[in-house]
C-alpha atoms as a PDB file:
ATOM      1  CA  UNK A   1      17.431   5.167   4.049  1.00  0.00           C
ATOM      2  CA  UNK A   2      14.496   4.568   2.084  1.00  0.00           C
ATOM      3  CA  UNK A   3      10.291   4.133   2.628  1.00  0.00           C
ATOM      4  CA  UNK A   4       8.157   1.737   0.392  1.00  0.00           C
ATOM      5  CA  UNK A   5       5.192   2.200  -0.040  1.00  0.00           C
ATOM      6  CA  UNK A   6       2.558   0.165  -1.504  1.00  0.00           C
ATOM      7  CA  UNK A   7      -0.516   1.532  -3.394  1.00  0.00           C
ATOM      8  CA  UNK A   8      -3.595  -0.773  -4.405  1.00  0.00           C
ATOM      9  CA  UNK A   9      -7.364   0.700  -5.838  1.00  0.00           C
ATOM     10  CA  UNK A  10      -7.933   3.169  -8.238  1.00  0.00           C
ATOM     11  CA  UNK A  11      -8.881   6.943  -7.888  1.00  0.00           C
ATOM     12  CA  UNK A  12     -10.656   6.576 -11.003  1.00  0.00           C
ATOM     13  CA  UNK A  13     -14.426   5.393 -12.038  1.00  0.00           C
ATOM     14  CA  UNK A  14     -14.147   2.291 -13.446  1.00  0.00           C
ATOM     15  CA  UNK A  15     -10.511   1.890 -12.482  1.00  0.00           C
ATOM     16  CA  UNK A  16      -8.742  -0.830 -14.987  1.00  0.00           C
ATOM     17  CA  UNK A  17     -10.517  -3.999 -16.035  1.00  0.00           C
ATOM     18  CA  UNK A  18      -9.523  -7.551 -16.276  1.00  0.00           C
ATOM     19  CA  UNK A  19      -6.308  -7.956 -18.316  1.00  0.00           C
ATOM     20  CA  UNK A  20      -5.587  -4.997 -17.807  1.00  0.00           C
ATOM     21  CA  UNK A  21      -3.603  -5.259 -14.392  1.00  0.00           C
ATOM     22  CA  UNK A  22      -1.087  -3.138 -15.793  1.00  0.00           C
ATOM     23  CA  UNK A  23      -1.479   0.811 -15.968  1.00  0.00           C
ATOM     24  CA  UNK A  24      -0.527   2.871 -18.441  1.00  0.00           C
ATOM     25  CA  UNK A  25       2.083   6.465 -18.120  1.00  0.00           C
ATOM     26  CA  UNK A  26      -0.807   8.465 -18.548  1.00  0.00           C
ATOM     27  CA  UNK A  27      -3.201   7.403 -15.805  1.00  0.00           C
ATOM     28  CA  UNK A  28      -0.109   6.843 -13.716  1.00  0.00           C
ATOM     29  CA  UNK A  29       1.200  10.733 -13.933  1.00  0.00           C
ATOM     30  CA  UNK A  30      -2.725  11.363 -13.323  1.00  0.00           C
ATOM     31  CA  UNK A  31      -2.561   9.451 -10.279  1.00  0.00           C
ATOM     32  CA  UNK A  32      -2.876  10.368  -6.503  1.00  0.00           C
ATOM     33  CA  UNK A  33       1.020   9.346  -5.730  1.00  0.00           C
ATOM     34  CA  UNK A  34       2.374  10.718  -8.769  1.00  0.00           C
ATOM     35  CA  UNK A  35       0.781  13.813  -8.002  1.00  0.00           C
ATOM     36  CA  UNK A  36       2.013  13.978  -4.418  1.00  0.00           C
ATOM     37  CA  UNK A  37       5.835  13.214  -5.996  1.00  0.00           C
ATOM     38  CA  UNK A  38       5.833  15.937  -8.122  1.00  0.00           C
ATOM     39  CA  UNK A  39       8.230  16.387 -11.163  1.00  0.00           C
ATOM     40  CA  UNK A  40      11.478  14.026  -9.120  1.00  0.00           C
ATOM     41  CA  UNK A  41       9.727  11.181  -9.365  1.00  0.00           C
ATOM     42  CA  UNK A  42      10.937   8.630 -11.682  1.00  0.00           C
ATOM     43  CA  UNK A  43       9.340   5.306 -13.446  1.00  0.00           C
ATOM     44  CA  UNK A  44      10.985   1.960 -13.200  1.00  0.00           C
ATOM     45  CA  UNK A  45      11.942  -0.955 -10.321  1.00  0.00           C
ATOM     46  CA  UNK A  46      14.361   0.316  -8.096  1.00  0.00           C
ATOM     47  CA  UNK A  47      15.858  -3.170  -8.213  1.00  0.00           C
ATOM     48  CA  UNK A  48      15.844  -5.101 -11.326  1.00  0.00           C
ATOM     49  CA  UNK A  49      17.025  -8.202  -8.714  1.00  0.00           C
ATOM     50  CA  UNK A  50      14.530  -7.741  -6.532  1.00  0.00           C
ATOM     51  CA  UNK A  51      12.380 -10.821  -5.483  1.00  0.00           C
ATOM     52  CA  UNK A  52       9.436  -8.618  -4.887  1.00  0.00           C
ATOM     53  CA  UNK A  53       9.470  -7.046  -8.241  1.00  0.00           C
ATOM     54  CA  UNK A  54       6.159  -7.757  -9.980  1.00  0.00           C
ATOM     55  CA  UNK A  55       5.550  -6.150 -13.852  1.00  0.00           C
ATOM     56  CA  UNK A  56       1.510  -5.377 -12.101  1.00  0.00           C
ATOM     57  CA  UNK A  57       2.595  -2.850 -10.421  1.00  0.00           C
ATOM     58  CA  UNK A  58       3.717   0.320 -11.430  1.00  0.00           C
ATOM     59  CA  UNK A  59       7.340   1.027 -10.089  1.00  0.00           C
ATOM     60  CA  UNK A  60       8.957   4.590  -9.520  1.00  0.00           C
ATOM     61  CA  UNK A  61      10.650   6.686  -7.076  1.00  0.00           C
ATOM     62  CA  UNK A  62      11.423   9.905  -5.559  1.00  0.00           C
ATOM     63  CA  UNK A  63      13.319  11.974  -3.032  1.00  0.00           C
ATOM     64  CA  UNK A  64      11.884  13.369  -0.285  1.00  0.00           C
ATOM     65  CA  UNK A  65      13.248  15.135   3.082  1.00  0.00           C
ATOM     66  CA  UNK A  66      16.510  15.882   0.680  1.00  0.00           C
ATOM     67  CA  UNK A  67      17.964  12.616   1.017  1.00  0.00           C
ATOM     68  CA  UNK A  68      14.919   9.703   1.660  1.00  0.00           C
ATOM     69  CA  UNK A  69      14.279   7.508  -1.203  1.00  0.00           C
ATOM     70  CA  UNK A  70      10.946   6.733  -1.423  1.00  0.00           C
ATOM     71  CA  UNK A  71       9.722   3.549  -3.564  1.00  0.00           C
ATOM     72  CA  UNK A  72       5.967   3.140  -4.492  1.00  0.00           C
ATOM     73  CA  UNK A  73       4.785   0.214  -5.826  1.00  0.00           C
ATOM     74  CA  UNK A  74       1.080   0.757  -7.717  1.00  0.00           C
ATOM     75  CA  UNK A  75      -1.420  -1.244  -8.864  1.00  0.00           C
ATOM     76  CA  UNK A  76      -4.742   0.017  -9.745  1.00  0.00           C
ATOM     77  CA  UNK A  77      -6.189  -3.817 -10.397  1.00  0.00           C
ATOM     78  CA  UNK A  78      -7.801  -5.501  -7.519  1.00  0.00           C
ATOM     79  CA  UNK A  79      -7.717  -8.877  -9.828  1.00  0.00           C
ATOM     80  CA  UNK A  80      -4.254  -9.586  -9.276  1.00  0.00           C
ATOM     81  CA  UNK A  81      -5.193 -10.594  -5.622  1.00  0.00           C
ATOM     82  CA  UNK A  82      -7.322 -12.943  -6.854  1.00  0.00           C
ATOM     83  CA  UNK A  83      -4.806 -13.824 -10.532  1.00  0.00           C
ATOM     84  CA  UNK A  84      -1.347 -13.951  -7.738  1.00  0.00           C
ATOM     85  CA  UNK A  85      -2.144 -13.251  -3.890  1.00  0.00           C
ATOM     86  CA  UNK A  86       1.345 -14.993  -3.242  1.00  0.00           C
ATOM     87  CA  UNK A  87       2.828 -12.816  -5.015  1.00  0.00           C
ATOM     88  CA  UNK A  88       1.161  -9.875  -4.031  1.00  0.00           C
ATOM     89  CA  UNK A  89       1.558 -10.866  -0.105  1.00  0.00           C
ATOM     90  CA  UNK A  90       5.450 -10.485  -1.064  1.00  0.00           C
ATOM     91  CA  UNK A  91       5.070  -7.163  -1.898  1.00  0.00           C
ATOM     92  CA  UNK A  92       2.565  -5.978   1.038  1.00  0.00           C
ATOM     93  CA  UNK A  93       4.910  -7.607   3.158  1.00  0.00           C
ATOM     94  CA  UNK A  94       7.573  -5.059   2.205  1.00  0.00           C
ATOM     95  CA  UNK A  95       5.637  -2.508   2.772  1.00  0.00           C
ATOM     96  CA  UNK A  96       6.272   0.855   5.466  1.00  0.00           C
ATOM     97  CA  UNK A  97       2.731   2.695   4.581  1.00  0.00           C
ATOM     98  CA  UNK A  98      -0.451   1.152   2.425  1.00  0.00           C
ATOM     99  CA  UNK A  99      -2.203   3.531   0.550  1.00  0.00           C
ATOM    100  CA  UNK A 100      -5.986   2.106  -0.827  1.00  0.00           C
ATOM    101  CA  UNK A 101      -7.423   4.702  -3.110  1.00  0.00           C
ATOM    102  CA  UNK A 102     -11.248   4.300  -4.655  1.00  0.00           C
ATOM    103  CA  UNK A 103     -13.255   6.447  -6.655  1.00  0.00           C
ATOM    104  CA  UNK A 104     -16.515   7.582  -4.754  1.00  0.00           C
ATOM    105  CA  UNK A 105     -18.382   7.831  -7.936  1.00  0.00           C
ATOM    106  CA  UNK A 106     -17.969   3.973  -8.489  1.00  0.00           C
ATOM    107  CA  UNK A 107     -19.775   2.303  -5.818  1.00  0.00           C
ATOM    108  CA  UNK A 108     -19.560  -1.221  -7.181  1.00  0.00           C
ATOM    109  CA  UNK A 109     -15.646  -1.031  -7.107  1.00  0.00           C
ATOM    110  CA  UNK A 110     -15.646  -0.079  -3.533  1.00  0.00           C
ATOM    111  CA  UNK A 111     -18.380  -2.781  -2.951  1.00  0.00           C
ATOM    112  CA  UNK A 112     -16.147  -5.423  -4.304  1.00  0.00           C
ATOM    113  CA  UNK A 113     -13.446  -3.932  -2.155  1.00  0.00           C
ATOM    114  CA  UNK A 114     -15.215  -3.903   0.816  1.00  0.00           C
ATOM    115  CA  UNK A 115     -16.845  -7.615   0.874  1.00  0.00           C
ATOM    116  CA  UNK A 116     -14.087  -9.240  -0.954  1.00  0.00           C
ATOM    117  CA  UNK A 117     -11.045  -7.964  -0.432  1.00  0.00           C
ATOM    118  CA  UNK A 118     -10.886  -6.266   2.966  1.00  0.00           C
ATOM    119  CA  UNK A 119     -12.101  -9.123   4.818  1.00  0.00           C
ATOM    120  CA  UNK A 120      -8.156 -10.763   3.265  1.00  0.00           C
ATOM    121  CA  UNK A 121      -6.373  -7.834   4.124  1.00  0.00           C
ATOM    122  CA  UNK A 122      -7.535  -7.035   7.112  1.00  0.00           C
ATOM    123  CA  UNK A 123      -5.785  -9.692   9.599  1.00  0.00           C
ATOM    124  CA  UNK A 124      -2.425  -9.628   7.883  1.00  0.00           C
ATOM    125  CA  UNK A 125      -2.381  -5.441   8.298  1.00  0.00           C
ATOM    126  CA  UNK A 126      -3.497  -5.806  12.268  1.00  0.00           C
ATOM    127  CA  UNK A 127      -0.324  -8.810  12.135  1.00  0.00           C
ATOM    128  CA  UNK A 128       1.907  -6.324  10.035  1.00  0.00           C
ATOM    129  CA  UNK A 129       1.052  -3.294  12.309  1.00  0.00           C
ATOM    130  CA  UNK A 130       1.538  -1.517   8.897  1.00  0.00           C
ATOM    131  CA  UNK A 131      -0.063   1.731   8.578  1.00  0.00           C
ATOM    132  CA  UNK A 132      -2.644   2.429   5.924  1.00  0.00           C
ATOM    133  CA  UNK A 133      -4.429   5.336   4.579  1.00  0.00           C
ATOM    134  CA  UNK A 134      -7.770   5.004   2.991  1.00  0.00           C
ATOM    135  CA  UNK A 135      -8.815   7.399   0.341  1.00  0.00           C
ATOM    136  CA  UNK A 136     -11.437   8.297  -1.185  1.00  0.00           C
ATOM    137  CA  UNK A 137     -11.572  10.515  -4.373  1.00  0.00           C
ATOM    138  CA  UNK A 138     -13.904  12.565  -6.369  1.00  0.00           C
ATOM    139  CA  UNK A 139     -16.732  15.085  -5.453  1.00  0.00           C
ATOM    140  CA  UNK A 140     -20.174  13.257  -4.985  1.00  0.00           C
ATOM    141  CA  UNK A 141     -22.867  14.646  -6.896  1.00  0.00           C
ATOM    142  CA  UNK A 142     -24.943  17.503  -5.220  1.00  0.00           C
ATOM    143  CA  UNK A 143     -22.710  17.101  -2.222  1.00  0.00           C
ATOM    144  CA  UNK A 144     -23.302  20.236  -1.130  1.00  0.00           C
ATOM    145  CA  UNK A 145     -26.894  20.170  -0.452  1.00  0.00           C
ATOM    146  CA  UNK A 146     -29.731  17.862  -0.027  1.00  0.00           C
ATOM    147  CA  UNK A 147     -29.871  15.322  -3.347  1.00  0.00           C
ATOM    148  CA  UNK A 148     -32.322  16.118  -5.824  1.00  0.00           C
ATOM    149  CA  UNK A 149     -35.454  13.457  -5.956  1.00  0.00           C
ATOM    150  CA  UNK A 150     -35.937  13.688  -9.522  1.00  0.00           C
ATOM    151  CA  UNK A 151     -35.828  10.039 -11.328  1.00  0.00           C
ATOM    152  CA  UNK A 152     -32.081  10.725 -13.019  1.00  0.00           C
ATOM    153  CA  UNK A 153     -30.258  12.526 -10.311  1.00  0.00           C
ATOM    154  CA  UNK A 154     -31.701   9.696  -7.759  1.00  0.00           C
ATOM    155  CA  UNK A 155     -29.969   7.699  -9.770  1.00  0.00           C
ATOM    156  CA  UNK A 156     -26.498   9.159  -9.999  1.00  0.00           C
ATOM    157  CA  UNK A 157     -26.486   9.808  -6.249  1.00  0.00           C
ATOM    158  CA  UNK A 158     -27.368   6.160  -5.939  1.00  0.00           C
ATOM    159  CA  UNK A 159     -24.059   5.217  -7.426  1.00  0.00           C
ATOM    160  CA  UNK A 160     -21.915   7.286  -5.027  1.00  0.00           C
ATOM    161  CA  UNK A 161     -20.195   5.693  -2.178  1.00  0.00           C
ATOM    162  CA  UNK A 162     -21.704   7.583   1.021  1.00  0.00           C
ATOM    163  CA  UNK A 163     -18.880   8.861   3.453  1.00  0.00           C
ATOM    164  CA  UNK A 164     -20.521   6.805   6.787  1.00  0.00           C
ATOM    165  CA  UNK A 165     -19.455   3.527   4.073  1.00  0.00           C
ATOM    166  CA  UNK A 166     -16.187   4.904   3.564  1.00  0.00           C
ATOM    167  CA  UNK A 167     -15.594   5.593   7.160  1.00  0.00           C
ATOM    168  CA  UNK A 168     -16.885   2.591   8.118  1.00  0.00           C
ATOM    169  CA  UNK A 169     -14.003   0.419   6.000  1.00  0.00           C
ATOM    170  CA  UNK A 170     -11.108   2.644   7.237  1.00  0.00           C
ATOM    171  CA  UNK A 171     -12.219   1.923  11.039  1.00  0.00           C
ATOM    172  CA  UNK A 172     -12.260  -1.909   9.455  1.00  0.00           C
ATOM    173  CA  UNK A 173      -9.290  -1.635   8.717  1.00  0.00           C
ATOM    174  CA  UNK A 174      -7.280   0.453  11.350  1.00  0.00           C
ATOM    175  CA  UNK A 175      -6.557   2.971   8.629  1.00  0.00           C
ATOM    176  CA  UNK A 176      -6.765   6.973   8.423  1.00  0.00           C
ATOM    177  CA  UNK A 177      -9.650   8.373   6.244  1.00  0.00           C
ATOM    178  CA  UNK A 178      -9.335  11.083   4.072  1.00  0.00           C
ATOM    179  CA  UNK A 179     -11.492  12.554   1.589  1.00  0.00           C
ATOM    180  CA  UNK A 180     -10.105  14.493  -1.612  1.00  0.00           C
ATOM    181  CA  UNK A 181     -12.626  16.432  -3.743  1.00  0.00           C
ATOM    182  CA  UNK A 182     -10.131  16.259  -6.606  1.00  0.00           C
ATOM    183  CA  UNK A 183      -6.322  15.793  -7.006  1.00  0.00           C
ATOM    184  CA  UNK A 184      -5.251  19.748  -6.844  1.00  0.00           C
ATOM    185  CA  UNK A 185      -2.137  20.701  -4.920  1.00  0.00           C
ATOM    186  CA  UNK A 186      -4.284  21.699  -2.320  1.00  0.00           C
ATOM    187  CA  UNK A 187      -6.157  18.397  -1.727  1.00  0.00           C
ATOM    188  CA  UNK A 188      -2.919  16.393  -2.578  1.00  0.00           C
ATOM    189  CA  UNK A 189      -0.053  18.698  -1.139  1.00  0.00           C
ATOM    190  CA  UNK A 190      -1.614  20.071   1.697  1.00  0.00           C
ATOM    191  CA  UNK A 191      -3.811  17.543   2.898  1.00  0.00           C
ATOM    192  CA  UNK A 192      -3.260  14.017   1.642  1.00  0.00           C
ATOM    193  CA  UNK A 193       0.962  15.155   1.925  1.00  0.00           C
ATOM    194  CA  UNK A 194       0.759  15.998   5.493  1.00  0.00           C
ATOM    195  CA  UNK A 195      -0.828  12.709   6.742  1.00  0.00           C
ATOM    196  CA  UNK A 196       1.746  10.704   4.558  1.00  0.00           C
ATOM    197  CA  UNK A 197       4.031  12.910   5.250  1.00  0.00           C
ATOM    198  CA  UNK A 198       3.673  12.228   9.035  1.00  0.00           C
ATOM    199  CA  UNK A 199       3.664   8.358   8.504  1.00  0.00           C
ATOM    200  CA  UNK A 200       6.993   8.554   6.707  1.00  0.00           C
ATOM    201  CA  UNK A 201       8.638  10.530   9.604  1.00  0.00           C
ATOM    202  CA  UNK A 202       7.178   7.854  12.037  1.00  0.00           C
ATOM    203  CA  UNK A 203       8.343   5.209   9.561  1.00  0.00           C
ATOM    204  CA  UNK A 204      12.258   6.798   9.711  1.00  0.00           C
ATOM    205  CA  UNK A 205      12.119   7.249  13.364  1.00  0.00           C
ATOM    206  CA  UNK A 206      11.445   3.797  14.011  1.00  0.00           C
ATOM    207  CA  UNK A 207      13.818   2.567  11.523  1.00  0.00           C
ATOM    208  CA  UNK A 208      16.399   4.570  12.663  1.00  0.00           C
ATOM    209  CA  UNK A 209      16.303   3.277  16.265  1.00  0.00           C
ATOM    210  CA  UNK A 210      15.609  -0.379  15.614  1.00  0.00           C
ATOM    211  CA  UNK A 211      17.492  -3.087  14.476  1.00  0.00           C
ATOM    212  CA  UNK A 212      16.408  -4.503  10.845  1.00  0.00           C
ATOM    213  CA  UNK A 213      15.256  -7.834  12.311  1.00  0.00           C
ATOM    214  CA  UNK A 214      12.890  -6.190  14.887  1.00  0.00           C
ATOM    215  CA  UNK A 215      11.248  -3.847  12.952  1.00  0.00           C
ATOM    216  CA  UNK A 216       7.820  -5.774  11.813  1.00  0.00           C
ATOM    217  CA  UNK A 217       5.753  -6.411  14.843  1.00  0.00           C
ATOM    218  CA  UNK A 218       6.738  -3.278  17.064  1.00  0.00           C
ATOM    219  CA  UNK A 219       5.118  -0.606  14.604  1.00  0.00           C
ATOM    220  CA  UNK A 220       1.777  -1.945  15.680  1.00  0.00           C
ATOM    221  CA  UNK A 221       2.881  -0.918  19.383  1.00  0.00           C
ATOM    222  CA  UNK A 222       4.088   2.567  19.240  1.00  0.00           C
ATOM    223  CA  UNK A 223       2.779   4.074  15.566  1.00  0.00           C
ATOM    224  CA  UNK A 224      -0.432   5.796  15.779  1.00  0.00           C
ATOM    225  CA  UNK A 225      -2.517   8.095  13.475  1.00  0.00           C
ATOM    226  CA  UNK A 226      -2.838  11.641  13.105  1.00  0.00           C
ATOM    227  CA  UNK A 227      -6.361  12.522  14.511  1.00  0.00           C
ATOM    228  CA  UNK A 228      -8.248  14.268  11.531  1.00  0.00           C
ATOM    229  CA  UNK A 229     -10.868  16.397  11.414  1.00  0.00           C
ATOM    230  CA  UNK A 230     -13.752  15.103   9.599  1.00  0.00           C
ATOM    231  CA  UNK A 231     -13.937  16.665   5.523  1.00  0.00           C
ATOM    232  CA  UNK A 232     -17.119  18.651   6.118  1.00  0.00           C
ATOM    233  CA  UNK A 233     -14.890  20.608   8.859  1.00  0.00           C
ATOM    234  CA  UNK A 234     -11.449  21.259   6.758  1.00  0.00           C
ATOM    235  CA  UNK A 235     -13.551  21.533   3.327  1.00  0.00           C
ATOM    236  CA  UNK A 236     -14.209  25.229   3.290  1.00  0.00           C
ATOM    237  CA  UNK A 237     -10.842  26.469   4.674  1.00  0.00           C
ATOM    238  CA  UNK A 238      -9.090  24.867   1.866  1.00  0.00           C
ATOM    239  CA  UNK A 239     -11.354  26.120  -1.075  1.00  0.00           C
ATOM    240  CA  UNK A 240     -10.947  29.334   0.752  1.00  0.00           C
ATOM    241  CA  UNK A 241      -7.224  29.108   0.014  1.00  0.00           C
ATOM    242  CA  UNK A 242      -7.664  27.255  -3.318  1.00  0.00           C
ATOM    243  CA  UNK A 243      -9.143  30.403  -4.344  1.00  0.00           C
ATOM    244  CA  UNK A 244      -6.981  32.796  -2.571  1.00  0.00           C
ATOM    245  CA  UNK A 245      -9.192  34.721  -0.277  1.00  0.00           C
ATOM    246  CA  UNK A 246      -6.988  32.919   2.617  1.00  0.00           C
ATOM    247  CA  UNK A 247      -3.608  31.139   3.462  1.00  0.00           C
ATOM    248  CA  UNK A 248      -4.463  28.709   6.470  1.00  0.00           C
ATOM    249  CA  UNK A 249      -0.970  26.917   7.474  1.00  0.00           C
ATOM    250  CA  UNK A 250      -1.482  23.188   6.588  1.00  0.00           C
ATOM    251  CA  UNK A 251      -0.903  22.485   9.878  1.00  0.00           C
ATOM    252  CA  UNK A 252      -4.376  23.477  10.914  1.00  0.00           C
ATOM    253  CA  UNK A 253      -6.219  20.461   9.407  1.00  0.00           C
ATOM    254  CA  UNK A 254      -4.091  18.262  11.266  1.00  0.00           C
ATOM    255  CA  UNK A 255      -3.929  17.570  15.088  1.00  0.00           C
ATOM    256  CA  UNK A 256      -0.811  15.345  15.021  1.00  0.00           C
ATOM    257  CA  UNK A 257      -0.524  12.997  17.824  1.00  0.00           C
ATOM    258  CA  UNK A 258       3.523  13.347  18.088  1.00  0.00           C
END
């Protein structure tokens, strides 16, 4: 049995610019996927035959639950919707979990997202009944306190995407918000890894019980997301444990809905 999942967005400022749709195997091994994979994961289509194989995304694999497959497809580009949206459709359509990613120290990317791209997404993901996770990564500048008012700093907080915005695009689009300060095992394996984590298991349960023709259209039904405490509530319990002066169980920033 295997999972597909789609990525699209960049956790990186500035992402990748026009013609250059394709990433390359450094940003992709830096990347919030590749970092959730760990060292199984493995570059290339898993189908050289496949009609839905597209050289803009990034193709590799993994094992997970000892014997899942699990097939991400990755493209950091927002062009291509506009450079091949048929083609891109084909591979959304495949899709068990979306995963959009932005940088929250790029606010024009996520502005371009937002008014642009979201408002073309958005009805074929309520059709699909797809699940999607919205992330957003990077620490904002002064995030911990009030921002500074000087001329410079005003600035650079101007130019971070606010966390009401970011909220306001995953309840846009019926998907789970997260919020990773960086892409350390603890952000990546402990929290990002449990909500995908949970969407796969939904994903194999409904798989598993339905017949191949029915499964599109009844995820929307039955499949809903984990409820999530908001990041200002799980933030200090995991730098507590990212710098070993606790071990909170995972299970503790989620309340799973199961």
């Amino acid at each position: 049995m295997s999972i597909h999942i789609v990525a699209l967005g960049s956790e990186c400022p500035g992402g990748v610019g026009p013609g250059e749709e394709i990433m390359g195997q450094g940003q992709l091994q830096g990347g919030l996927l590749w970092s959730y994979l760990g060292q199984g994961a493995l570059v290339g289509p898993c189908d050289l035959e496949s009609s839905i194989h597209n050289p803009a995304f990034m193709e590799y694999t993994s094992r997970v639950f000892g014997d899942v497959t699990v097939v991400v497809r990755d493209c950091p580009s927002w062009d291509l919707l506009d450079s091949d949206w048929t083609s891109v459709r084909k591979v959304l359509e495949q899709a068990d979990i979306l995963v959009i990613k932005y940088s929250v120290t790029d606010k024009l990317a996520f502005q371009q997202v937002r008014n642009n791209y979201a408002p073309r997404l958005r009805p074929l993901l309520r059709h699909w009944g797809v699940p999607v996770i919205l992330v957003a990564v990077g620490a904002r500048l002064n995030d911990e306190g009030p921002p500074c008012t000087c001329p410079l700093c005003a600035s650079d907080w101007s130019s971070c995407v606010p966390h009401s915005e970011g909220l306001q695009l995953s309840r846009d689009l019926g998907a789970t918000y997260l919020e990773l300060p960086s892409l350390n095992h603890v952000f990546v394996g402990r929290y990002f890894g449990s909500v995908l984590e949970y969407f796969m298991i939904q994903c194999l349960k409904h798989k598993a019980k339905e017949r191949p023709e029915k499964r599109r259209g009844n995820k929307v039904n039955d499949l809903r997301p984990p409820h999530l405490e908001q990041p200002e509530c799980f933030l200090y319990p995991l730098l507590t444990e990212a710098t070993g002066q606790g071990t909170p169980s995972h299970r503790s920033l989620l309340r799973l809905s199961l």
